[in-house]
PDB file of N, CA and C in Angstrom:
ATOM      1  N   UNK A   1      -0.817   5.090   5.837  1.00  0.00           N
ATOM      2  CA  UNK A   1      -2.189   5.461   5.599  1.00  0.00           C
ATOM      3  C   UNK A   1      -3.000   5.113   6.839  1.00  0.00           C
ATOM      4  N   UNK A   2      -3.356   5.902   7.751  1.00  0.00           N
ATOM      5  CA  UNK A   2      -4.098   6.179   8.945  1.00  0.00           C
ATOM      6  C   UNK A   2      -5.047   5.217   8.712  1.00  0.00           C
ATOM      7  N   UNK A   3      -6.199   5.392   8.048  1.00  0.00           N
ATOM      8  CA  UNK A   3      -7.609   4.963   7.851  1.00  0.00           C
ATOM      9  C   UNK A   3      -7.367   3.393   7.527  1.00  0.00           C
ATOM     10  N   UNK A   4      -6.514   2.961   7.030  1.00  0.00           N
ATOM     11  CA  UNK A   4      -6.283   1.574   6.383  1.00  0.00           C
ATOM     12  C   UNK A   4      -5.404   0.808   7.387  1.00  0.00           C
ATOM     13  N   UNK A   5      -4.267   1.693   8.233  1.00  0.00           N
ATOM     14  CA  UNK A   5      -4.069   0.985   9.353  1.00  0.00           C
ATOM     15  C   UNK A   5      -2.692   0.176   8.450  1.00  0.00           C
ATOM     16  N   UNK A   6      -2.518   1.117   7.423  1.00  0.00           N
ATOM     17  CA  UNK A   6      -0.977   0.101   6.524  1.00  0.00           C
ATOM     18  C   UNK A   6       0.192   0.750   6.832  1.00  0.00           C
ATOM     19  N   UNK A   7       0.937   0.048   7.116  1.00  0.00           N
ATOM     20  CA  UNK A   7       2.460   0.292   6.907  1.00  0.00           C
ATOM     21  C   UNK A   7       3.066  -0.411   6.346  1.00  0.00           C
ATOM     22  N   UNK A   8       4.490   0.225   5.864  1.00  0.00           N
ATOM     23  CA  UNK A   8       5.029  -0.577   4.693  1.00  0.00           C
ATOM     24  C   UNK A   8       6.700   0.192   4.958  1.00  0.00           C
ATOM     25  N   UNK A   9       7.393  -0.741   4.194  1.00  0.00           N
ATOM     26  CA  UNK A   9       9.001  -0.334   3.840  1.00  0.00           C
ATOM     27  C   UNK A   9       8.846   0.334   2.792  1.00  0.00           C
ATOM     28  N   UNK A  10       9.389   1.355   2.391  1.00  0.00           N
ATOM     29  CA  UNK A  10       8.918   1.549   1.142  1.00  0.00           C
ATOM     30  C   UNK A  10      10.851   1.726   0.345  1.00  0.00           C
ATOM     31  N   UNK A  11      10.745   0.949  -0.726  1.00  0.00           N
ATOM     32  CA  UNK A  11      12.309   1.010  -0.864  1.00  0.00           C
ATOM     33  C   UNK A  11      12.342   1.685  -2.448  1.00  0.00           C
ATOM     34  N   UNK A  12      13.001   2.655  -2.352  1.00  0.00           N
ATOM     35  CA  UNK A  12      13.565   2.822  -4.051  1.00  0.00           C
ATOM     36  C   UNK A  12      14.823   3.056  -4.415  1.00  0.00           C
ATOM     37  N   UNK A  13      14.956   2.693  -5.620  1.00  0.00           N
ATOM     38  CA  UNK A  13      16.398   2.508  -6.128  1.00  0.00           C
ATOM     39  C   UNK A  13      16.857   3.392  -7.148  1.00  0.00           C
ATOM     40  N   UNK A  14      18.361   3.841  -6.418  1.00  0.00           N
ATOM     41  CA  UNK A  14      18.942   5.158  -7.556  1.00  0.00           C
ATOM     42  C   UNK A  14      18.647   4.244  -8.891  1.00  0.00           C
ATOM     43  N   UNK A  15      18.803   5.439 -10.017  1.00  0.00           N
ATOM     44  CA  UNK A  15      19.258   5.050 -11.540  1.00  0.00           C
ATOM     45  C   UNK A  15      18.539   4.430 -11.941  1.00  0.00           C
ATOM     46  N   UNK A  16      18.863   4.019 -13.663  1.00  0.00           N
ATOM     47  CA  UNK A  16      17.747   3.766 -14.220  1.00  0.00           C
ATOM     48  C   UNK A  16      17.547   1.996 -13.988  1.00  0.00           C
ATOM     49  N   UNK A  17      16.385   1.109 -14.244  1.00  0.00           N
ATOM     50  CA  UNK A  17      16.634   0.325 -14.558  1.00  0.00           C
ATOM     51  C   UNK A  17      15.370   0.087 -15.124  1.00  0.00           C
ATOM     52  N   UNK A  18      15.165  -0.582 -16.783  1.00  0.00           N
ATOM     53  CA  UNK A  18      14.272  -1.053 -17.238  1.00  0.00           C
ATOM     54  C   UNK A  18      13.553  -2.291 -16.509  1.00  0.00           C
ATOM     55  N   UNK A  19      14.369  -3.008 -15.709  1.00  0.00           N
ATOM     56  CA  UNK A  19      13.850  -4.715 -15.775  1.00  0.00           C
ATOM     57  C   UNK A  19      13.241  -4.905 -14.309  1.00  0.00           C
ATOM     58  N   UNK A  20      13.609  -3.582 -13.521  1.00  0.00           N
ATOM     59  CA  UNK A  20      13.041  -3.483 -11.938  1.00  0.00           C
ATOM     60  C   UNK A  20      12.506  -2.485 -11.615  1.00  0.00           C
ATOM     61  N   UNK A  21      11.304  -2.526 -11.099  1.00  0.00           N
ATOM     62  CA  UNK A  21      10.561  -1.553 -10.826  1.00  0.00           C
ATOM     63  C   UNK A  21      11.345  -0.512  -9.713  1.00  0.00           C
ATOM     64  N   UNK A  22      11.493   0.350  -9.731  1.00  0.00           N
ATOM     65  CA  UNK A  22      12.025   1.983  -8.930  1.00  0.00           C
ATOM     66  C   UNK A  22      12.015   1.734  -7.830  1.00  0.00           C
ATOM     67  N   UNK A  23      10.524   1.682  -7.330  1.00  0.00           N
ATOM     68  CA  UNK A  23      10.197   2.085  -6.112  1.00  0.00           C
ATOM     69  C   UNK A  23       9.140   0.531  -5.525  1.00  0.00           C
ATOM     70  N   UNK A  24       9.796   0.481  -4.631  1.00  0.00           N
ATOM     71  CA  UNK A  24       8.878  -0.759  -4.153  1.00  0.00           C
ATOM     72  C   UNK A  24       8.366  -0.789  -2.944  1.00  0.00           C
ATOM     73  N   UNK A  25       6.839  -1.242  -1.926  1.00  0.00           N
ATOM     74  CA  UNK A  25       6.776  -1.233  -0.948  1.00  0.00           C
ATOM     75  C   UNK A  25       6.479  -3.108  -0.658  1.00  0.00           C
ATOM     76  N   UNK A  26       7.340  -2.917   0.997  1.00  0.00           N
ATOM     77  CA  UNK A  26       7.113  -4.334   1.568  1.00  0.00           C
ATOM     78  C   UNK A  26       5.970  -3.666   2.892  1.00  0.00           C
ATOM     79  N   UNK A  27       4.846  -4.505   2.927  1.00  0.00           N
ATOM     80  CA  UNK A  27       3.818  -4.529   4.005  1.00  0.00           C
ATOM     81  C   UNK A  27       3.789  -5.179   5.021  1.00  0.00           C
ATOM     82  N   UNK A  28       4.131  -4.656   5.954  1.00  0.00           N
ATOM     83  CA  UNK A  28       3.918  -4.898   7.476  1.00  0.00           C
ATOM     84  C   UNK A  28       3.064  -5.871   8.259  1.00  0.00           C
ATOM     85  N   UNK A  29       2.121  -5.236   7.523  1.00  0.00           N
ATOM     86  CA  UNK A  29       0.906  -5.927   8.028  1.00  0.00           C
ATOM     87  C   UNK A  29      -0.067  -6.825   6.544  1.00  0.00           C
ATOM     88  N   UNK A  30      -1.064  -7.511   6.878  1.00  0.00           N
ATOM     89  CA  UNK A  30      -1.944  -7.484   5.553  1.00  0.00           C
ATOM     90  C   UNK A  30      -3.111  -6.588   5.212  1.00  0.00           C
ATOM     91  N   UNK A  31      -2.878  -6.043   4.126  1.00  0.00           N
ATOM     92  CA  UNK A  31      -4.501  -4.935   3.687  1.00  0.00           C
ATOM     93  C   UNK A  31      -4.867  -5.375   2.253  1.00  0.00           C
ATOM     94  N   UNK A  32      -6.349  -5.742   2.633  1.00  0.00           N
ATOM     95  CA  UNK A  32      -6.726  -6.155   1.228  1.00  0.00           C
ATOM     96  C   UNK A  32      -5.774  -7.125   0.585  1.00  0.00           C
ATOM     97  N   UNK A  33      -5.618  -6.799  -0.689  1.00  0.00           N
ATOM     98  CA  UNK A  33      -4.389  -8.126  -1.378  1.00  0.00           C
ATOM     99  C   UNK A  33      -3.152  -8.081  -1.279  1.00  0.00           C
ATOM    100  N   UNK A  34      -2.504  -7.082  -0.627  1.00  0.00           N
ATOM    101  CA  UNK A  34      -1.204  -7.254  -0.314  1.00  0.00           C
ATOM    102  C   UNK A  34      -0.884  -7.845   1.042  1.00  0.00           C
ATOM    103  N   UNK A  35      -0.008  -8.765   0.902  1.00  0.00           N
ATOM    104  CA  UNK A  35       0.479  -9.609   2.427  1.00  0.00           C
ATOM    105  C   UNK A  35       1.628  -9.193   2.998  1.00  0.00           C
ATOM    106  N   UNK A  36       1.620  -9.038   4.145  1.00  0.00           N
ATOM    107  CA  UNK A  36       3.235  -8.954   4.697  1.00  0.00           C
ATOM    108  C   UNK A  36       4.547  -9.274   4.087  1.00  0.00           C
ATOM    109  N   UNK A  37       5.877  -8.993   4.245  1.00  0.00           N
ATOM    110  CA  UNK A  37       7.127  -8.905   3.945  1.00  0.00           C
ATOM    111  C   UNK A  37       7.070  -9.599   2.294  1.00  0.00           C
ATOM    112  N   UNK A  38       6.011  -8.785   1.394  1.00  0.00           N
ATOM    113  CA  UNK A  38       6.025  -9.408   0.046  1.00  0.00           C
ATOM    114  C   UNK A  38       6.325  -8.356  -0.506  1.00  0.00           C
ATOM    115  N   UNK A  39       7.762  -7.702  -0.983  1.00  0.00           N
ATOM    116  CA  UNK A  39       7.813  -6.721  -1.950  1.00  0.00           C
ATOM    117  C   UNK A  39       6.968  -6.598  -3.069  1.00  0.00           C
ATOM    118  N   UNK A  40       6.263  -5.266  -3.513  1.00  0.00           N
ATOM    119  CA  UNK A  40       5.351  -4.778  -4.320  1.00  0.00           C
ATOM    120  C   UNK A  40       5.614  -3.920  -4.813  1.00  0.00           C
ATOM    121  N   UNK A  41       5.266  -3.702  -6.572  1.00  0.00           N
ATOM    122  CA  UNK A  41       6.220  -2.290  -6.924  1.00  0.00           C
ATOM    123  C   UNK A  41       4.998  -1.499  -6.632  1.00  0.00           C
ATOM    124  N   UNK A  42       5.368   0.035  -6.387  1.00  0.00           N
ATOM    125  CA  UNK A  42       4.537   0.935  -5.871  1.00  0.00           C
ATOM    126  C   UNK A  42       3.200   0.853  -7.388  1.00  0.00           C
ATOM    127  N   UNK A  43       3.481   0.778  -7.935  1.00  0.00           N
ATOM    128  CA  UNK A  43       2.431   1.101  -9.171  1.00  0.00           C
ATOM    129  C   UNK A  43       1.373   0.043  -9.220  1.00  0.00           C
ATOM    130  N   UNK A  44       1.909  -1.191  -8.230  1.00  0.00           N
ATOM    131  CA  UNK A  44       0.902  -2.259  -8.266  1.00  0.00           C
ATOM    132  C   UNK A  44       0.421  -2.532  -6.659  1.00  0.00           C
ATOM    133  N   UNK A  45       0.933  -1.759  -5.867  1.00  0.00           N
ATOM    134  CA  UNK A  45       0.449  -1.555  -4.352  1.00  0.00           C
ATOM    135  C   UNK A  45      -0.578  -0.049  -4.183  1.00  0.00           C
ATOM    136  N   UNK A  46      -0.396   0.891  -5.356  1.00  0.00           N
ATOM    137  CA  UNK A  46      -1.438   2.222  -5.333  1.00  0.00           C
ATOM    138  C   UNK A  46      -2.801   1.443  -5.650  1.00  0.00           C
ATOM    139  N   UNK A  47      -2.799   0.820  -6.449  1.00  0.00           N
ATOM    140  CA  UNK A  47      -4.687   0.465  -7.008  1.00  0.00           C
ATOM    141  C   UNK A  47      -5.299  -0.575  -5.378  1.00  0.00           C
ATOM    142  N   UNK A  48      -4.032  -1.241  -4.988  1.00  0.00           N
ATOM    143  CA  UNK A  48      -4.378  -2.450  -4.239  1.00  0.00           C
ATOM    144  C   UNK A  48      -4.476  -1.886  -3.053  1.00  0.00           C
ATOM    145  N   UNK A  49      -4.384  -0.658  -2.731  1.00  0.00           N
ATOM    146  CA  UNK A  49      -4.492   0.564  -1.417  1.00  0.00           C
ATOM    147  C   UNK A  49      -5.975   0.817  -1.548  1.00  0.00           C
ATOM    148  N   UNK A  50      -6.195   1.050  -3.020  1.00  0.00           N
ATOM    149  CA  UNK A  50      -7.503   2.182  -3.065  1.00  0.00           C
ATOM    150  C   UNK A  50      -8.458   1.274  -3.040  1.00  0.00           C
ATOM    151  N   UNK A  51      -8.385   0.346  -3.730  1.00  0.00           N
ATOM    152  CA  UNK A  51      -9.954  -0.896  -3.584  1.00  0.00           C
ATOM    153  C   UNK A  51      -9.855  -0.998  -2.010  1.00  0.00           C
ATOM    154  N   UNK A  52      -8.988  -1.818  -1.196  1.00  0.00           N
ATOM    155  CA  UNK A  52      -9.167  -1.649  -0.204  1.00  0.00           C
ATOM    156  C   UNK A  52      -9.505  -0.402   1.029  1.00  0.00           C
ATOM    157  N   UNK A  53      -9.786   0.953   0.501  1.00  0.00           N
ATOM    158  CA  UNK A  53      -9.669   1.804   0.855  1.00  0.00           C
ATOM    159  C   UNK A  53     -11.562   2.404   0.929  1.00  0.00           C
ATOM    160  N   UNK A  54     -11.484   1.315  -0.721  1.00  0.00           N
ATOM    161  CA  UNK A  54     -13.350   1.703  -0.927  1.00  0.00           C
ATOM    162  C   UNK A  54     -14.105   1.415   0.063  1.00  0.00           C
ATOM    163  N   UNK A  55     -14.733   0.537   0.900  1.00  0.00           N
ATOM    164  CA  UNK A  55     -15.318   0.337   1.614  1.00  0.00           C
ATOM    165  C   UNK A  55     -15.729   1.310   3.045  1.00  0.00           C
ATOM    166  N   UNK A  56     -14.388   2.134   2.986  1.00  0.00           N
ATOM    167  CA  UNK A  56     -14.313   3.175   4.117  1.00  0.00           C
ATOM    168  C   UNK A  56     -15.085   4.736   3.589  1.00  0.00           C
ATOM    169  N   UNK A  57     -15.059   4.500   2.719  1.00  0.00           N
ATOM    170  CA  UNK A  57     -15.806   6.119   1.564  1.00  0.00           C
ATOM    171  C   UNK A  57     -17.239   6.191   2.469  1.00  0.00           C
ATOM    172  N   UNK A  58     -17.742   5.147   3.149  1.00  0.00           N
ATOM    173  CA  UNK A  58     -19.076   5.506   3.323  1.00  0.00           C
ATOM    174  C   UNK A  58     -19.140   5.257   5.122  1.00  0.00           C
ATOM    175  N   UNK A  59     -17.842   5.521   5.533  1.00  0.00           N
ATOM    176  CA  UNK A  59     -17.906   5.350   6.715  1.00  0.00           C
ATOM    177  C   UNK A  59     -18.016   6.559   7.622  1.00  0.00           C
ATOM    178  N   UNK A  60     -18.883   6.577   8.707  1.00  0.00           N
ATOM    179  CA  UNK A  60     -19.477   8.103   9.800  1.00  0.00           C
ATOM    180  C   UNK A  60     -17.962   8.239  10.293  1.00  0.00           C
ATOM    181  N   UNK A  61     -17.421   9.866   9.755  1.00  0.00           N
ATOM    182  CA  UNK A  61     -16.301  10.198  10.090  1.00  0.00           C
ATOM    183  C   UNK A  61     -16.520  10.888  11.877  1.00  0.00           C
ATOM    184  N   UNK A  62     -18.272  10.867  11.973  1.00  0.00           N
ATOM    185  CA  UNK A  62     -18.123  11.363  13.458  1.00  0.00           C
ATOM    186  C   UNK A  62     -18.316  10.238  14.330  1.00  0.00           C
ATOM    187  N   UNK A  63     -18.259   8.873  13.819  1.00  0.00           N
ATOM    188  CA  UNK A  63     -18.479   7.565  15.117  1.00  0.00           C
ATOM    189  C   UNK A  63     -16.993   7.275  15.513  1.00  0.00           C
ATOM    190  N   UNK A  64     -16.064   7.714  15.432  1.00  0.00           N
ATOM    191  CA  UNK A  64     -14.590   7.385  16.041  1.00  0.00           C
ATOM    192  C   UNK A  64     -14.039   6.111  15.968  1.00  0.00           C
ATOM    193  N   UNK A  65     -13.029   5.992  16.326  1.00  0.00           N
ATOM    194  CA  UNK A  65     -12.168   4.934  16.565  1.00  0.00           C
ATOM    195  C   UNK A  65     -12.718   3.508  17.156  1.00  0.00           C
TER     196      UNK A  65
END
């Protein structure tokens, strides 16, 4: 995600499993509440993207980098 400046591992796993989440991302860096090399299942790293993401909604897309 460009604007947020996040990168992440993002790991998911064949087949089913009730007791582990699918798809998981580890973060690179820190954004908002997620910290570096802390696996996160994707369903609890999407909300923790977008709050951190709010603050930029009102930012001049013509003042640059």
């Amino acid at each position: 995600m460009p604007a947020l400046n996040f990168e992440a591992l993002w790991i998911s796993y064949e087949g089913k499993s009730d007791d582990k989440p699918k798809d998981m991302l580890v973060p690179l860096r820190t954004v908002g509440s997620l910290v570096p090399d802390k696996p996160v299942p994707l369903r609890e790293a999407l909300p923790a993207l977008k709050e951190a993401a709010r603050p930029l909604a009102n930012m001049d897309d013509a003042m640059g980098a």
